[in-house]
Protein backbone atom coordinates (compact mmCIF):
# COMPACT_ATOMS: atom_id res chain seq x y z
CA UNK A 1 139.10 81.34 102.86
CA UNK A 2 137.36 83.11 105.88
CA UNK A 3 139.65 80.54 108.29
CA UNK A 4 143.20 81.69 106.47
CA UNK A 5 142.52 85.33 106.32
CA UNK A 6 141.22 84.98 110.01
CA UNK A 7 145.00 83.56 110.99
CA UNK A 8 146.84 85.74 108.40
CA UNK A 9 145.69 89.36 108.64
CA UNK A 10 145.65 91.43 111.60
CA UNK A 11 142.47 93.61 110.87
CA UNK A 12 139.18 91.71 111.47
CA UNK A 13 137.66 89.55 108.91
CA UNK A 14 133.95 90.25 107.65
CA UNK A 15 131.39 88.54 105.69
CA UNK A 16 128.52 89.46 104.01
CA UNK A 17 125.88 86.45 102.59
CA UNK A 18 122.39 86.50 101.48
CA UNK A 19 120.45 83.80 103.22
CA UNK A 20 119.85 80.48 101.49
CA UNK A 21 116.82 78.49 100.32
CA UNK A 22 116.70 76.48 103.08
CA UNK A 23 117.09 77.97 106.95
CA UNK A 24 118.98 74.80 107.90
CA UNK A 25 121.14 75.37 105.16
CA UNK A 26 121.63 79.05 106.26
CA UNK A 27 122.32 78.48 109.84
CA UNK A 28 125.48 75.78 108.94
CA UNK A 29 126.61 78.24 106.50
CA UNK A 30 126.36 80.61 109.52
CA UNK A 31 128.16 78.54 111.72
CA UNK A 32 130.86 77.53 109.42
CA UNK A 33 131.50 81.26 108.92
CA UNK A 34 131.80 82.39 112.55
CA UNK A 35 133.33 79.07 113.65
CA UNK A 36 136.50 79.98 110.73
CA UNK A 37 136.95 83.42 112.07
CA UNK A 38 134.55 85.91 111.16
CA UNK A 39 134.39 88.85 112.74
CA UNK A 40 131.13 90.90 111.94
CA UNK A 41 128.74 88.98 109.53
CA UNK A 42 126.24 91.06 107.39
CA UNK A 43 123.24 88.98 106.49
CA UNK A 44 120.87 89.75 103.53
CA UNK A 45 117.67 88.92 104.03
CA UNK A 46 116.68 87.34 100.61
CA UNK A 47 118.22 84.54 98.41
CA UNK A 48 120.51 84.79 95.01
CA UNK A 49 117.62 84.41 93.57
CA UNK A 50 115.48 87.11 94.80
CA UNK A 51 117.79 89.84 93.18
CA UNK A 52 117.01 92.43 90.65
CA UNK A 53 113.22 92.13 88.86
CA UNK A 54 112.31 89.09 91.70
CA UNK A 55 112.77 91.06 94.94
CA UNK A 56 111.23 89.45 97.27
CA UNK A 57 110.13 90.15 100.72
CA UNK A 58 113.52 90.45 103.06
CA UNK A 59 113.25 87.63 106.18
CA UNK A 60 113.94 89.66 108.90
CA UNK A 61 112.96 87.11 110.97
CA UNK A 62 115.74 84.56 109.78
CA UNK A 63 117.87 87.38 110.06
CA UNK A 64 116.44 87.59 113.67
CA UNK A 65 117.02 83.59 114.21
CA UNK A 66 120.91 84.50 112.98
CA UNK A 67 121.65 87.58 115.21
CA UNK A 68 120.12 84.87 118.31
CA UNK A 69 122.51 82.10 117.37
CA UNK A 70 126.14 83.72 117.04
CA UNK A 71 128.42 85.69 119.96
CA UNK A 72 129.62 88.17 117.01
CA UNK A 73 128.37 91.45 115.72
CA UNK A 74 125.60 91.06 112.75
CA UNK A 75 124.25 93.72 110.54
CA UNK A 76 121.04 93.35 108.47
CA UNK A 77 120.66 93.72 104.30
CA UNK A 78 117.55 93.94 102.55
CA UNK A 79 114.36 95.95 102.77
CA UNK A 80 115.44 99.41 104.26
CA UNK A 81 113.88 101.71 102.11
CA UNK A 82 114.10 104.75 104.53
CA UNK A 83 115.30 105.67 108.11
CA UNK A 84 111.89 104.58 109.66
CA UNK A 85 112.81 100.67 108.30
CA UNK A 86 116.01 101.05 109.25
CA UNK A 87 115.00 101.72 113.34
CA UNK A 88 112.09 99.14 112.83
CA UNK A 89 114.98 96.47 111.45
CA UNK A 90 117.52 97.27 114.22
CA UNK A 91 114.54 96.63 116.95
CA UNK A 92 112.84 93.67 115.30
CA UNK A 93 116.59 91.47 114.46
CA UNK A 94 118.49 92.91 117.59
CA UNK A 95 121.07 93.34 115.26
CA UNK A 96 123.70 95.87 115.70
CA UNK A 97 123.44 97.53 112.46
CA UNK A 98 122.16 97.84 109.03
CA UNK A 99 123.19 98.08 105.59
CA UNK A 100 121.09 99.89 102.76
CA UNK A 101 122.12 99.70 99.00
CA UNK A 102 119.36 101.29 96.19
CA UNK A 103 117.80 103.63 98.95
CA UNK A 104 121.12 104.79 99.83
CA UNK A 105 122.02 105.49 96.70
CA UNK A 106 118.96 107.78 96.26
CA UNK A 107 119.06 109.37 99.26
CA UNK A 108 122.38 109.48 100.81
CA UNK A 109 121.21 110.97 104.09
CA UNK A 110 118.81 107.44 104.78
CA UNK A 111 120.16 107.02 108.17
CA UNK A 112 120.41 110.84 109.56
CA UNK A 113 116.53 110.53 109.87
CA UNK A 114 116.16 114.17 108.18
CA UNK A 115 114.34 114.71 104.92
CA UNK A 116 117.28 116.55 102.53
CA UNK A 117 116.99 118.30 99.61
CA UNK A 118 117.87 115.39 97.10
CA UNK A 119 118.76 118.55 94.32
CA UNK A 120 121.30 120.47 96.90
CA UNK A 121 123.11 117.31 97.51
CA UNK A 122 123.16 116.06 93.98
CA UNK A 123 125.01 119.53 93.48
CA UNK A 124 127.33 118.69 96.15
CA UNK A 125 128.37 115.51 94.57
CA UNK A 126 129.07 117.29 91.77
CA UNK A 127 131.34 119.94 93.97
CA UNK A 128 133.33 116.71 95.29
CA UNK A 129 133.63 115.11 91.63
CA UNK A 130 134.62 117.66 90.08
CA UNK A 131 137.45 118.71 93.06
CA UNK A 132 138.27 114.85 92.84
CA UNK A 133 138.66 115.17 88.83
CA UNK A 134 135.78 112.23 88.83
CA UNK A 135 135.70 110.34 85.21
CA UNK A 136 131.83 111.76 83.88
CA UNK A 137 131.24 108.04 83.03
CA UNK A 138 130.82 107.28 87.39
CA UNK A 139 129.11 110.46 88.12
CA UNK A 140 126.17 110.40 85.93
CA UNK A 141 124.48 107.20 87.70
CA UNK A 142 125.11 108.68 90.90
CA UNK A 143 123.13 111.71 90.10
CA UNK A 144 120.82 109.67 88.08
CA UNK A 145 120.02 107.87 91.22
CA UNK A 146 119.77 111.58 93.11
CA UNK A 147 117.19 113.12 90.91
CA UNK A 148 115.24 109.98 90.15
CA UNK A 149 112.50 110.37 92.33
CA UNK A 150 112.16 113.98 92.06
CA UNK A 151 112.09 113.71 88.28
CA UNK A 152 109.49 111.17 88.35
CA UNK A 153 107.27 114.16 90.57
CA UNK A 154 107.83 116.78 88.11
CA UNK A 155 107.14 114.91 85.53
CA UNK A 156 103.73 113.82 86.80
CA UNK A 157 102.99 117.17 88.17
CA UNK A 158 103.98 118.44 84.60
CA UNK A 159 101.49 116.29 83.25
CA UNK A 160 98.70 117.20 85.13
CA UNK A 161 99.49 120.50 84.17
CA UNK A 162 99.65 120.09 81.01
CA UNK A 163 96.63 118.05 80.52
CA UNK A 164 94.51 120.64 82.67
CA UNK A 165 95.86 123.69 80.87
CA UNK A 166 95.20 121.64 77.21
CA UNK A 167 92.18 120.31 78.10
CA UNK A 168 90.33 123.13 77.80
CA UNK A 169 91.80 123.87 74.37
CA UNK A 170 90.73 120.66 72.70
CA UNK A 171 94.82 119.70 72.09
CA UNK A 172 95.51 115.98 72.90
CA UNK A 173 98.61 116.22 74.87
């Protein structure tokens, strides 16, 4: 597939794949890839297998062994969880870029480096949907994924509130 498109379109070809059980397994799949036509190949660092509730560790370091063996651009997947990971990944793989999915999602400023206020942009999502006549049905995870965290911190801090201010009353909370 990679080979015709390569031949057929005009714009590059990319490819994305998540690394595979075994690294000699990965590193023909790599070749086969970049030898068909591939232009930029983003590599996640963790198998099928290590998706949803088995996350596993991302292999930076076959990522690494990846960037090392091809002459085209790669970009790294898996385990950037804020802009700090994200510089640490770039200098550990030499890649020349990275991609972030969940932590994106939450934070849609990840890569400017600057802590934003997750509430103010979670408002101007809703500016944009709104303007863009956005089905309700696609916004609500977005802003789900937004306010997440910051839920999660009022609730606890509502907690401890309530269980210092009830204590002292004798009402289980």
């Amino acid at each position: 597939m990679v080979e015709k498109l390569a031949k057929n379109l005009k714009v590059p070809v990319t490819c994305k794949i998540r690394i595979l059980p075994k690294e000699e397994d990965t590193m023909k799949l790599v070749r086969t890839i970049v030898d068909a036509g591939c232009s930029l190949l983003t590599v996640h660092g963790r198998t099928k297998e290590q998706n949803k509730q088995k996350v596993g560790k991302c292999d930076w370091e076959m990522i690494k062994k990846i960037k090392n063996s091809v002459n085209i651009p790669v970009f790294a997947n898996g385990g950037i969880w804020n802009y700090e990971d994200a510089i640490k990944c770039l200098e550990y793989t030499g890649v020349d870029g990275v991609m972030s999915s969940e932590s994106l999602l939450e934070n849609p400023a990840l890569f400017s480096g600057k802590v934003e206020n997750l509430d103010q942009i979670a408002l101007e999502y809703l500016d944009i949907a709104t303007q863009c006549k956005t089905d309700p049905v696609f916004v609500r995870p977005h802003l789900f994924k937004f306010l997440f965290t910051g839920l999660q911190v009022k609730l606890i801090l509502t907690k401890i509130f309530l269980a210092k201010n009830f204590q002292n009353r004798n009402i289980p909370i």
